[in-house]
Protein backbone atom coordinates (compact mmCIF):
# COMPACT_ATOMS: atom_id res chain seq x y z
CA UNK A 1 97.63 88.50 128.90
CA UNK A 2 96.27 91.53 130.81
CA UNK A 3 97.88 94.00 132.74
CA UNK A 4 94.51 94.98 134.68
CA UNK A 5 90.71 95.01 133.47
CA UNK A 6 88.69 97.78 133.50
CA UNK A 7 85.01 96.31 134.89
CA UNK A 8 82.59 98.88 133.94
CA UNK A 9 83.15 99.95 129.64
CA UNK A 10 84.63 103.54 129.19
CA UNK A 11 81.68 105.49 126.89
CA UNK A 12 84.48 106.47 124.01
CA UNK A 13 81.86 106.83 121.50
CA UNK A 14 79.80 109.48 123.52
CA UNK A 15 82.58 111.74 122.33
CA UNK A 16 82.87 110.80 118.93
CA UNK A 17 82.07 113.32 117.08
CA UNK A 18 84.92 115.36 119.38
CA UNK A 19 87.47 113.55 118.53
CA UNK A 20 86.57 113.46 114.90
CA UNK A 21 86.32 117.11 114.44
CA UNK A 22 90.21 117.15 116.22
CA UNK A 23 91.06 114.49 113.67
CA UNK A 24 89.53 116.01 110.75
CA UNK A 25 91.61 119.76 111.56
CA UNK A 26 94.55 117.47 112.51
CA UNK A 27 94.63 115.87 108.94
CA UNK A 28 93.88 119.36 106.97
CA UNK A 29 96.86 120.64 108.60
CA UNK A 30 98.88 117.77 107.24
CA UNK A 31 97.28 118.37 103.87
CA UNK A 32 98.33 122.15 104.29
CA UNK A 33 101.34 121.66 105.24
CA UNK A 34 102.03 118.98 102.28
CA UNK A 35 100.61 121.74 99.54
CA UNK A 36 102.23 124.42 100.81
CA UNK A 37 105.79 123.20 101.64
CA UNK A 38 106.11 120.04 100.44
CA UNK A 39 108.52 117.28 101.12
CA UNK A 40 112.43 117.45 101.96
CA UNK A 41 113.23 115.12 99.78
CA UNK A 42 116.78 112.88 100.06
CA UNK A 43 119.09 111.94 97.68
CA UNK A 44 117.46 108.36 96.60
CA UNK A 45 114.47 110.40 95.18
CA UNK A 46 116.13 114.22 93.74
CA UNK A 47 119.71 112.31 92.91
CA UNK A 48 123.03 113.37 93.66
CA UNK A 49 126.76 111.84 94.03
CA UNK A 50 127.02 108.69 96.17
CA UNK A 51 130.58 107.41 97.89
CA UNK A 52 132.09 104.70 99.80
CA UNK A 53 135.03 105.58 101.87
CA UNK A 54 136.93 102.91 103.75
CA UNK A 55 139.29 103.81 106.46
CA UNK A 56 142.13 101.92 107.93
CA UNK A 57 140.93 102.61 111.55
CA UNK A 58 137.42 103.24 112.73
CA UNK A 59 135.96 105.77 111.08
CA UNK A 60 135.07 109.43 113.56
CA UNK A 61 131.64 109.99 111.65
CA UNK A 62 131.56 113.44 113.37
CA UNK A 63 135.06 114.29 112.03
CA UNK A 64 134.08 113.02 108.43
CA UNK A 65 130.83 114.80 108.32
CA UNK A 66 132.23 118.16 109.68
CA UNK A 67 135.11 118.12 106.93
CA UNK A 68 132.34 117.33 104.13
CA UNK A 69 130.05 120.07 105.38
CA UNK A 70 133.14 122.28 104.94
CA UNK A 71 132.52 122.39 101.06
CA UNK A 72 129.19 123.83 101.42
CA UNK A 73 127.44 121.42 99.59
CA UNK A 74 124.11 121.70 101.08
CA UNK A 75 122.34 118.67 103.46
CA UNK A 76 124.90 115.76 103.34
CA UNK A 77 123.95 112.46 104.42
CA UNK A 78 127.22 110.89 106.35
CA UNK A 79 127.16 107.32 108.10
CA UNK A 80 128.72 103.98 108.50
CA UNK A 81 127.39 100.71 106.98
CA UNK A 82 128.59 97.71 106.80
CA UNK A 83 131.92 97.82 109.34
CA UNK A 84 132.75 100.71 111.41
CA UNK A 85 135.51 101.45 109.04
CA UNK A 86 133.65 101.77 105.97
CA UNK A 87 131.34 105.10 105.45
CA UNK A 88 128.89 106.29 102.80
CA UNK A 89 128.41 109.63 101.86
CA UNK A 90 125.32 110.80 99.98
CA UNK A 91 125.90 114.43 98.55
CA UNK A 92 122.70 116.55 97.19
CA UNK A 93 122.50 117.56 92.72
CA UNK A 94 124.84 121.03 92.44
CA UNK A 95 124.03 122.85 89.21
CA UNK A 96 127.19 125.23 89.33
CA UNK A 97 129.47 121.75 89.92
CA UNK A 98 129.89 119.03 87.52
CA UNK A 99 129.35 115.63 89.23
CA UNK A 100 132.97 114.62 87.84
CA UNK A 101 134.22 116.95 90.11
CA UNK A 102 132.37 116.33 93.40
CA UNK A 103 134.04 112.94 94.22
CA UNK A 104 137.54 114.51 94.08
CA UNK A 105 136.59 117.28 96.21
CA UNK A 106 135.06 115.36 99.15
CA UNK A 107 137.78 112.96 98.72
CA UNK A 108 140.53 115.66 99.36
CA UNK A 109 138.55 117.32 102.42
CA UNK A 110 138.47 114.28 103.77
CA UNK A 111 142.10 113.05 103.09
CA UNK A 112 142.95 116.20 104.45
CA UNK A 113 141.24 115.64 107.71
CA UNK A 114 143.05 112.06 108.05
CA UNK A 115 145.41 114.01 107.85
CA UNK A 116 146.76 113.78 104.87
CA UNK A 117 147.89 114.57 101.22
CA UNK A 118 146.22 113.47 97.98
CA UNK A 119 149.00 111.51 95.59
CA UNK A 120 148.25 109.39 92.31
CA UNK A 121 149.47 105.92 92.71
CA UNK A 122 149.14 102.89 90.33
CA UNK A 123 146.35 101.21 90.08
CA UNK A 124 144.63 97.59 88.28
CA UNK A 125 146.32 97.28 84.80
CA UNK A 126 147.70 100.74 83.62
CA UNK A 127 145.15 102.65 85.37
CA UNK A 128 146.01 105.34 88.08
CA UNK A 129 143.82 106.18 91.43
CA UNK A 130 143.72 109.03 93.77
CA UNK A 131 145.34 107.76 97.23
CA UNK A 132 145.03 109.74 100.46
CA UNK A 133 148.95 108.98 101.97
CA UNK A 134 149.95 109.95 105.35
CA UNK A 135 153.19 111.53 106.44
CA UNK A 136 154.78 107.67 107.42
CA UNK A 137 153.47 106.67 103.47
CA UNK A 138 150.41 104.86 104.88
CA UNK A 139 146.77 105.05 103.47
CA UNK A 140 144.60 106.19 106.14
CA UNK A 141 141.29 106.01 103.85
CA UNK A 142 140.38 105.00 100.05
CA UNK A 143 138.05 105.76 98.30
CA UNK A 144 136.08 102.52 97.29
CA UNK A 145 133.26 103.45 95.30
CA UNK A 146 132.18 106.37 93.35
CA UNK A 147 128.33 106.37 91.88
CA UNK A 148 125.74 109.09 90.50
CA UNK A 149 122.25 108.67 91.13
CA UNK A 150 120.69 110.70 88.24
CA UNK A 151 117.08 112.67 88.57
CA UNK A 152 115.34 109.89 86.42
CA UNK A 153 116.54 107.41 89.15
CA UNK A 154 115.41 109.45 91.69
CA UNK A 155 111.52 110.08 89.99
CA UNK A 156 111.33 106.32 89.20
CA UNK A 157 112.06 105.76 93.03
CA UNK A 158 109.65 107.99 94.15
CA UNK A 159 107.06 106.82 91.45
CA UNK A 160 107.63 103.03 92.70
CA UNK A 161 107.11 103.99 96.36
CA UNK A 162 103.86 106.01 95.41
CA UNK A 163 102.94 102.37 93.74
CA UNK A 164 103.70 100.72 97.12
CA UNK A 165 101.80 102.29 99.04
CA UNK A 166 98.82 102.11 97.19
CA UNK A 167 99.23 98.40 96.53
CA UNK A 168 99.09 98.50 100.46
CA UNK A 169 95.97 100.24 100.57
CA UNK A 170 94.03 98.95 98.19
CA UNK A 171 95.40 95.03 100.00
CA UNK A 172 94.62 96.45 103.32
CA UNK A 173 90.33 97.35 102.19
CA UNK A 174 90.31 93.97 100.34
CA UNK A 175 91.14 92.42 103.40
CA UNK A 176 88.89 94.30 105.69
CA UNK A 177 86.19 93.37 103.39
CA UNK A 178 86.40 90.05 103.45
CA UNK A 179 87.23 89.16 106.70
CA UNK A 180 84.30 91.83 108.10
CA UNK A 181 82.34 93.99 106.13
CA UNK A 182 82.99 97.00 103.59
CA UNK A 183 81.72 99.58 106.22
CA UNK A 184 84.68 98.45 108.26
CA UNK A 185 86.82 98.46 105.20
CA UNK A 186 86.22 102.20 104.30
CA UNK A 187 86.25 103.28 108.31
CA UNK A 188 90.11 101.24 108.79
CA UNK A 189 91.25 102.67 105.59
CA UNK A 190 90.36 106.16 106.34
CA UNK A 191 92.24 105.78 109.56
CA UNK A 192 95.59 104.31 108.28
CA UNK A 193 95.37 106.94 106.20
CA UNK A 194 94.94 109.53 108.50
CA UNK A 195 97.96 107.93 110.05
CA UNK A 196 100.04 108.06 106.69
CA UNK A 197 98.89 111.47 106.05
CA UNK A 198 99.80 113.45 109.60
CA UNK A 199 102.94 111.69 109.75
CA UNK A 200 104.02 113.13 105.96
CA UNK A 201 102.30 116.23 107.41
CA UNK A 202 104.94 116.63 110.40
CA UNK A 203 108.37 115.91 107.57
CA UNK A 204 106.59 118.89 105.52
CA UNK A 205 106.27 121.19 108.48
CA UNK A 206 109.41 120.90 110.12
CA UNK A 207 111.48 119.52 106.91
CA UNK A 208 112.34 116.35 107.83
CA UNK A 209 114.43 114.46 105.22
CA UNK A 210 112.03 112.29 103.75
CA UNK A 211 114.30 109.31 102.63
CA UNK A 212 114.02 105.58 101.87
CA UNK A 213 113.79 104.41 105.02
CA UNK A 214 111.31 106.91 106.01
CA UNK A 215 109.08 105.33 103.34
CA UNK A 216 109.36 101.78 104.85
CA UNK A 217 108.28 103.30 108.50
CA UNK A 218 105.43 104.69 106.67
CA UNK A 219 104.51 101.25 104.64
CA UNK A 220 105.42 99.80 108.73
CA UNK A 221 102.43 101.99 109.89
CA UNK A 222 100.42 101.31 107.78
CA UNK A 223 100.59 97.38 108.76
CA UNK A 224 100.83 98.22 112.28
CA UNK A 225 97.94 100.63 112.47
CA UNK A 226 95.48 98.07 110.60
CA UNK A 227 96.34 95.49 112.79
CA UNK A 228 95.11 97.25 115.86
CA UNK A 229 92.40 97.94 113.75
CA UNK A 230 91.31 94.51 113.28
CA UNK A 231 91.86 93.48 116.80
CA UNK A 232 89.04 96.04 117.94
CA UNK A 233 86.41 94.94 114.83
CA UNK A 234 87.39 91.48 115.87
CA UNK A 235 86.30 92.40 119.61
CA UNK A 236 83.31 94.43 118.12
CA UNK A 237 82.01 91.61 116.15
CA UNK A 238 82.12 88.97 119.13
CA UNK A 239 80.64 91.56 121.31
CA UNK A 240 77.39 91.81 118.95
CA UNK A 241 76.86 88.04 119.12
CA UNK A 242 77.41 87.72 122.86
CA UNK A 243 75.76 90.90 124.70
CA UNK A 244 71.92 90.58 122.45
CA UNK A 245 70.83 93.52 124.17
CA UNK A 246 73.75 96.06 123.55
CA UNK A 247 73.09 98.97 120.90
CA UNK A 248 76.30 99.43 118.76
CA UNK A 249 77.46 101.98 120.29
CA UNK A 250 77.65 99.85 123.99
CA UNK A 251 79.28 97.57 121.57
CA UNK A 252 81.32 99.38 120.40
CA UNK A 253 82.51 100.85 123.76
CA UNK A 254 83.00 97.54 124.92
CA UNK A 255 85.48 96.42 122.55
CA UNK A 256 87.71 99.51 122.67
CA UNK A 257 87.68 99.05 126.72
CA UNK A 258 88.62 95.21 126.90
CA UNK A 259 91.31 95.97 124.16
CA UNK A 260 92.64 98.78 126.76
CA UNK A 261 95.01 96.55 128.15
CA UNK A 262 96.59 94.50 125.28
CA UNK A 263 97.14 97.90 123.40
CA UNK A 264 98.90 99.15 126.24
CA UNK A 265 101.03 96.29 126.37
CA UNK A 266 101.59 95.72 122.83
CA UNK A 267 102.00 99.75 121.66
CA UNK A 268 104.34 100.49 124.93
CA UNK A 269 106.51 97.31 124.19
CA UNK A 270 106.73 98.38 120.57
CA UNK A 271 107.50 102.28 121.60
CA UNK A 272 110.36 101.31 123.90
CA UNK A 273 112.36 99.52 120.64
CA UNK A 274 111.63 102.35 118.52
CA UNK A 275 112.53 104.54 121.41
CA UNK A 276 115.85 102.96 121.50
CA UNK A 277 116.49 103.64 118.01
CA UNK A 278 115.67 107.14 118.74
CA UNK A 279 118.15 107.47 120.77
CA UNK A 280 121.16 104.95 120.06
CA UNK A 281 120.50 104.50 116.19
CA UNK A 282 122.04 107.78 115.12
CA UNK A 283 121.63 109.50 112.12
CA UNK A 284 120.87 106.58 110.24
CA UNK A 285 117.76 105.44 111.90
CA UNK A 286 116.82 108.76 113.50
CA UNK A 287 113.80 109.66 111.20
CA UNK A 288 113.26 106.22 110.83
CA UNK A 289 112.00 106.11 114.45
CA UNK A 290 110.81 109.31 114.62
CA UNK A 291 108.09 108.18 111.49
CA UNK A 292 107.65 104.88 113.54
CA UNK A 293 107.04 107.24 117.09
CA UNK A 294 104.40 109.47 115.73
CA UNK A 295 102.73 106.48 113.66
CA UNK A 296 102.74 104.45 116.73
CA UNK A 297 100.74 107.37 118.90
CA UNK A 298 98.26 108.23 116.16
CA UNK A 299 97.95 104.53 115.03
CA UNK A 300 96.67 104.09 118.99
CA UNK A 301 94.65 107.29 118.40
CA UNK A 302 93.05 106.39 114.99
CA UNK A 303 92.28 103.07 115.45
CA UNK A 304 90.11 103.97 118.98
CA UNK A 305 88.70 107.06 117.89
CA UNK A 306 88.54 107.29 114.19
CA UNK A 307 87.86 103.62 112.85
CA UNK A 308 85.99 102.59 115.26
CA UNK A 309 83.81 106.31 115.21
CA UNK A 310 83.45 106.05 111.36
CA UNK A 311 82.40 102.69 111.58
CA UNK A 312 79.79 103.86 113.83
CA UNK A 313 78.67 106.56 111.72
CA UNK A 314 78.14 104.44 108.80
CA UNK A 315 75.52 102.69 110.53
CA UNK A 316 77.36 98.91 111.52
CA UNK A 317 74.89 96.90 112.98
CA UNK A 318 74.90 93.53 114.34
CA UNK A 319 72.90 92.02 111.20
CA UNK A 320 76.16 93.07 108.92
CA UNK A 321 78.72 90.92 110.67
CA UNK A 322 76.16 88.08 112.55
CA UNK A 323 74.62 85.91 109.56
CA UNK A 324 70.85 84.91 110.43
CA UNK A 325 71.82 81.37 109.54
CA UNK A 326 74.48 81.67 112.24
CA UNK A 327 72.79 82.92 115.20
CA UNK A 328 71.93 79.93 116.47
CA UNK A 329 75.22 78.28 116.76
CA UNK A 330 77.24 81.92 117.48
CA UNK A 331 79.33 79.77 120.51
CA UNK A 332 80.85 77.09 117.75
CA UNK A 333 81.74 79.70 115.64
CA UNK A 334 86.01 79.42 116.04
CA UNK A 335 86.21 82.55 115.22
CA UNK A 336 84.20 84.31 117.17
CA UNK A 337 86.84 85.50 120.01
CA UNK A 338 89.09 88.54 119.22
CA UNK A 339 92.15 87.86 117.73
CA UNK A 340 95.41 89.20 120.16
């Protein structure tokens, strides 16, 4: 499927080395910005105090939040899951409070806010539990779950998602190496790197709260970047057994220009879901889709002008991807065409 077709190829590679050099300063700013301030780390990697609050009507998230902020915790993470009654509230490590005391704080602000007035009622067995009771002796809100996430919790987190992505690497090169050649394999791994590196780059620079799901855009990039990646070797590779007299840079040209139109149908269809994320997924999917957005436009960028250019550099050649035994029946080869 094809939008339009550009008839005469687009010389990308004649500015190659242009659009390296921006990519190169582009990726030691992200490495800069990564030594230099760091990552804002959330909750599921530093630890803190978790709860689950469950309200009798739906819950007003901006009401919650403000009367949480109101204790001067630090960065709070407030939003619903599950039902719109039910909330969780993720609340950052205090040295000068004891953890003990941080549930029955919140808890209070936010009975308060119901409104409200904290009361200890019966509970299972001979226990007793806080309850938040209401002038006409309802319960507007309980408190259903109270948990700690300790600093060991958070490192092993943060250790297990440095394992994950490098699992995904080091799967994505073995990949490229069989299915193509190791020239490509180095060339798409830089890139998906560069990807992976630029986006961590722009949550160090402006502090973006580097969370859980923030990792799982990033591991989404990565997947997403190499596939575009392999679409354009694919094209590369069929291009060097069916135009003989092409150098690879022609070749190389060529591919990136009859991809033109499937990338701008595949990366705008993908944009406008993440887009709508961005806009209507609120606080819980807002960085989310902000890591997808800017992987997205420098997974376009990287796999046109920094695979592809590496590749080049390295010295490809039509002898590394057409076997001499092969060029003789290139047509029957099934897998000759570029996969879309």
């Amino acid at each position: 499927m094809e939008f339009f077709r550009i008839r005469r190829d687009i010389p990308f590679m004649r500015h190659a080395l242009v659009f390296n050099v921006i990519s190169f300063l582009t990726f030691a700013a992200a490495v800069f910005f990564l030594v230099t301030r760091g990552l804002h780390l959330s909750i599921e990697f530093t630890g803190g105090t978790v709860l689950e609050v469950n309200y009798a009507q739906p819950a007003e998230i901006d009401r919650t939040r403000a009367a949480v902020d109101s204790l001067g915790f630090g960065e709070v993470q407030v939003q619903n899951f599950g039902t719109a009654r039910d909330v969780l509230i993720r609340l950052p490590v205090r040295g000068d409070v004891k953890q003990s005391e941080v549930a029955g704080r919140v808890f209070a602000a936010l009975c308060q806010a119901a409104p409200g007035r904290v009361e200890t009622r019966p509970g299972e067995g001979d226990t007793t539990r806080q309850a938040c009771v209401a002038a006409d002796g309802s319960e507007p809100l309980k408190l259903s779950r109270t948990e700690f996430v300790g600093p060991s919790v958070g490192s092993e987190l943060a250790r297990d998602g440095a394992l994950a992505l490098a699992v995904t690497v080091l799967g994505i090169m073995i990949y490229l190496a069989i299915r193509f050649e190791w020239k490509f394999a180095v060339a798409g791994i830089i890139a998906n790197l560069h990807d992976v590196v630029i986006i961590l780059g722009f949550f160090a620079f402006f502090q973006w709260e580097f969370s859980l799901a923030v990792l799982a855009a990033v591991l989404a990039v990565l997947g997403y970047s190499v596939n575009e990646s392999v679409v354009i070797f694919d094209r590369i590779r069929e291009a060097f057994r069916k135009y003989r007299k092409m150098n690879t840079q022609q070749v190389i040209d060529h591919a990136i220009t009859s991809t033109t139109s499937r990338t701008i149908i595949t990366h705008g269809s993908t944009q406008m879901m993440v887009l709508a994320m961005l806009l209507f997924g609120g606080p819980t999917l807002h960085y989310f889709a902000v890591a997808l957005t800017i992987g997205i436009l420098f997974g376009i960028y990287s796999s046109v002008f920094v695979a592809a250019a590496i590749a080049m550099w390295m010295g490809v050649k039509r002898e590394d991807l057409v076997k001499a035994s092969a060029r003789g029946s290139d047509s029957n080869d099934p897998n000759a065409g570029a996969a879309v």
